[in-house]
N, C-alpha and C. Protein backbone atom coordinates (compact mmCIF):
# COMPACT_ATOMS: atom_id res chain seq x y z
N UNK A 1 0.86 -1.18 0.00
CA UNK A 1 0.00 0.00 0.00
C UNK A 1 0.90 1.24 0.00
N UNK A 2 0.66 2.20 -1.35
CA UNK A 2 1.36 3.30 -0.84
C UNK A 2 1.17 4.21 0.19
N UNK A 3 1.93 4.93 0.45
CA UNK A 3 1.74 6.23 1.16
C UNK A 3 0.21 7.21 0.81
N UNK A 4 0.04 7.52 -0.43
CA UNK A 4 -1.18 8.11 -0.86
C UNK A 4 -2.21 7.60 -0.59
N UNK A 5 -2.30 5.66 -0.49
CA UNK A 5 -3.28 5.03 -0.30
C UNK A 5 -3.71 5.13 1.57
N UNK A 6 -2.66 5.20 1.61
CA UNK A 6 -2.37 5.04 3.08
C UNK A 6 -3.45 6.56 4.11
N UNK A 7 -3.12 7.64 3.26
CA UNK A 7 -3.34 8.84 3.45
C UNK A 7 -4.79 8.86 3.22
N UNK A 8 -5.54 8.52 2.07
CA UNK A 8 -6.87 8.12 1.53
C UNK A 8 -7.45 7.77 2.38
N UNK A 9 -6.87 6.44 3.22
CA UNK A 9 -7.72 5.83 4.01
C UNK A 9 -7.59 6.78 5.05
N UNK A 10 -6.84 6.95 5.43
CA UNK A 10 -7.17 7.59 7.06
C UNK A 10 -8.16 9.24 6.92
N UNK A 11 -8.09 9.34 5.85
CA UNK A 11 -8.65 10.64 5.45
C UNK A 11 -10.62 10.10 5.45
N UNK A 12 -10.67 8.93 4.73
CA UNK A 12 -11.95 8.45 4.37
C UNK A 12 -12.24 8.13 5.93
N UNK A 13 -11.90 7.69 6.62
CA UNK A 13 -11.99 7.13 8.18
C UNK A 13 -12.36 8.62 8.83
N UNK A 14 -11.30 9.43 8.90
CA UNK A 14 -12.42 10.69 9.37
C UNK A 14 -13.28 11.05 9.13
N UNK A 15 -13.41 11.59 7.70
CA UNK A 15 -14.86 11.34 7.24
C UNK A 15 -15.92 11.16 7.80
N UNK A 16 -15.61 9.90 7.32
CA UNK A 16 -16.65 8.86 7.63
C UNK A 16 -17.26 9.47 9.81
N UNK A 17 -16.33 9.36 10.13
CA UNK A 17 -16.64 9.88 11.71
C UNK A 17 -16.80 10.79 11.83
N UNK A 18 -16.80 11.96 11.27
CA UNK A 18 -17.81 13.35 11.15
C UNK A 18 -18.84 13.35 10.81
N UNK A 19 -19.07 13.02 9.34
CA UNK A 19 -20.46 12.42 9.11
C UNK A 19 -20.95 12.01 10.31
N UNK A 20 -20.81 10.76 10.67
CA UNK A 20 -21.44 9.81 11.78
C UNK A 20 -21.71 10.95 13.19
N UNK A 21 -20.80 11.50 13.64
CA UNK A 21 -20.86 12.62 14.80
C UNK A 21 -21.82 13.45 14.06
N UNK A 22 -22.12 14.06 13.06
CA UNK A 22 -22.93 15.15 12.68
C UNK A 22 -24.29 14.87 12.98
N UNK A 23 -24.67 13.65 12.05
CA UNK A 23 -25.70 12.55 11.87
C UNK A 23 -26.41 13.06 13.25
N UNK A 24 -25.87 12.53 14.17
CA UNK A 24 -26.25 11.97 15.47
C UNK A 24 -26.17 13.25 16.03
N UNK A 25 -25.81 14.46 16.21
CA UNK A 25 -25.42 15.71 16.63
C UNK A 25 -27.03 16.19 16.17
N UNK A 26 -27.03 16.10 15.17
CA UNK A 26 -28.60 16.33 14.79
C UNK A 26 -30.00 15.55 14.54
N UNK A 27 -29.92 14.49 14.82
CA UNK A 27 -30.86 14.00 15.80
C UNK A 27 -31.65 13.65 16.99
N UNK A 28 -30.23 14.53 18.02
CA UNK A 28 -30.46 14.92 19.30
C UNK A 28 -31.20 15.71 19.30
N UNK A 29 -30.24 16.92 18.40
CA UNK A 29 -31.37 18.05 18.20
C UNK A 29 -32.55 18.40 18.00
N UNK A 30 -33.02 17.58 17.23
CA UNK A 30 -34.53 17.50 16.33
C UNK A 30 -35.29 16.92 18.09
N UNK A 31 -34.43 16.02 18.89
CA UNK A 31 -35.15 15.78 19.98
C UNK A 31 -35.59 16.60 21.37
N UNK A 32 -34.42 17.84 20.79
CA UNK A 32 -34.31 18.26 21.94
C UNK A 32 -33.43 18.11 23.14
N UNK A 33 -32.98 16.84 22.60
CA UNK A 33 -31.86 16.27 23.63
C UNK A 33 -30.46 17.43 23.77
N UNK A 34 -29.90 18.25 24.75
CA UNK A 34 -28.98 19.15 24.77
C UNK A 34 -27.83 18.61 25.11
N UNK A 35 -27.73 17.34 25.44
CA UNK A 35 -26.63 16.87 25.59
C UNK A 35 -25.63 16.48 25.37
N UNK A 36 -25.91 16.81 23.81
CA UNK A 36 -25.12 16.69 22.84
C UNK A 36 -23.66 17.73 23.04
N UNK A 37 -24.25 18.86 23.80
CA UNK A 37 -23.07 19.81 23.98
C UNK A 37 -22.24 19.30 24.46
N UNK A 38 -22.49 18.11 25.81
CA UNK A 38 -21.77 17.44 26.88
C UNK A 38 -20.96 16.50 26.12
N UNK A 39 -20.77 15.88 25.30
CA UNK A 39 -20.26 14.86 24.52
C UNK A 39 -19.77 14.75 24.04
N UNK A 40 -17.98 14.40 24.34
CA UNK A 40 -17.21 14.14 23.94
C UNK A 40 -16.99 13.86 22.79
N UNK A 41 -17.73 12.75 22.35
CA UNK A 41 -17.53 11.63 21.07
C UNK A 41 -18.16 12.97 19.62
N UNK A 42 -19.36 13.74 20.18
CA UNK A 42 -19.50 14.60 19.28
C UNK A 42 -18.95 15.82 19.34
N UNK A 43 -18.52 16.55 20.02
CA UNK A 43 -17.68 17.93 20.00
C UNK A 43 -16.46 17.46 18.98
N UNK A 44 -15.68 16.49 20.07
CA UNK A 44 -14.53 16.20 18.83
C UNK A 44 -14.24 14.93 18.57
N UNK A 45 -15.25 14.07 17.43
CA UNK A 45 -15.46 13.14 16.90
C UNK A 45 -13.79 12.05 16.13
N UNK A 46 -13.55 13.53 15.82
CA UNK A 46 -11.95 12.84 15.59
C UNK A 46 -10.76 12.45 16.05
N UNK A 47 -11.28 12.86 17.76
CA UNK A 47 -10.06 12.78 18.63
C UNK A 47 -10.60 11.50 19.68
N UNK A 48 -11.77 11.35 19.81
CA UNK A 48 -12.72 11.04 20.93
C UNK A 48 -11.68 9.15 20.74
N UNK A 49 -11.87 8.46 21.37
CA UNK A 49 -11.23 6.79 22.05
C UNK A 49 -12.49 6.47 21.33
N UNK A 50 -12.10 5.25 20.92
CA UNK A 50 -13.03 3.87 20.04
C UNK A 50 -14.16 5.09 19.41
């Protein structure tokens, strides 16, 4: 695997986990749920463990 490929992926992997944090960032919302502010995994989706 090159380097570029290498780069791709980890690039598509964030992505992909913003999307997913956004997703869910705004479905709280629509609920009302505010807790979303509190939450790690969504404030910073790209740094957050597992």
């Amino acid at each position: 695997m090159s380097g570029f490929d290498r780069l791709a992926q980890r690039l598509t992997a964030r992505a992909k986990a913003l999307a997913e944090a956004h997703a869910q960032s705004r479905r709280l919302e629509r609920q009302g749920d505010e807790t979303r502010w509190r939450r790690a995994d969504l404030l910073w989706p790209t740094t957050a463990k597992g």
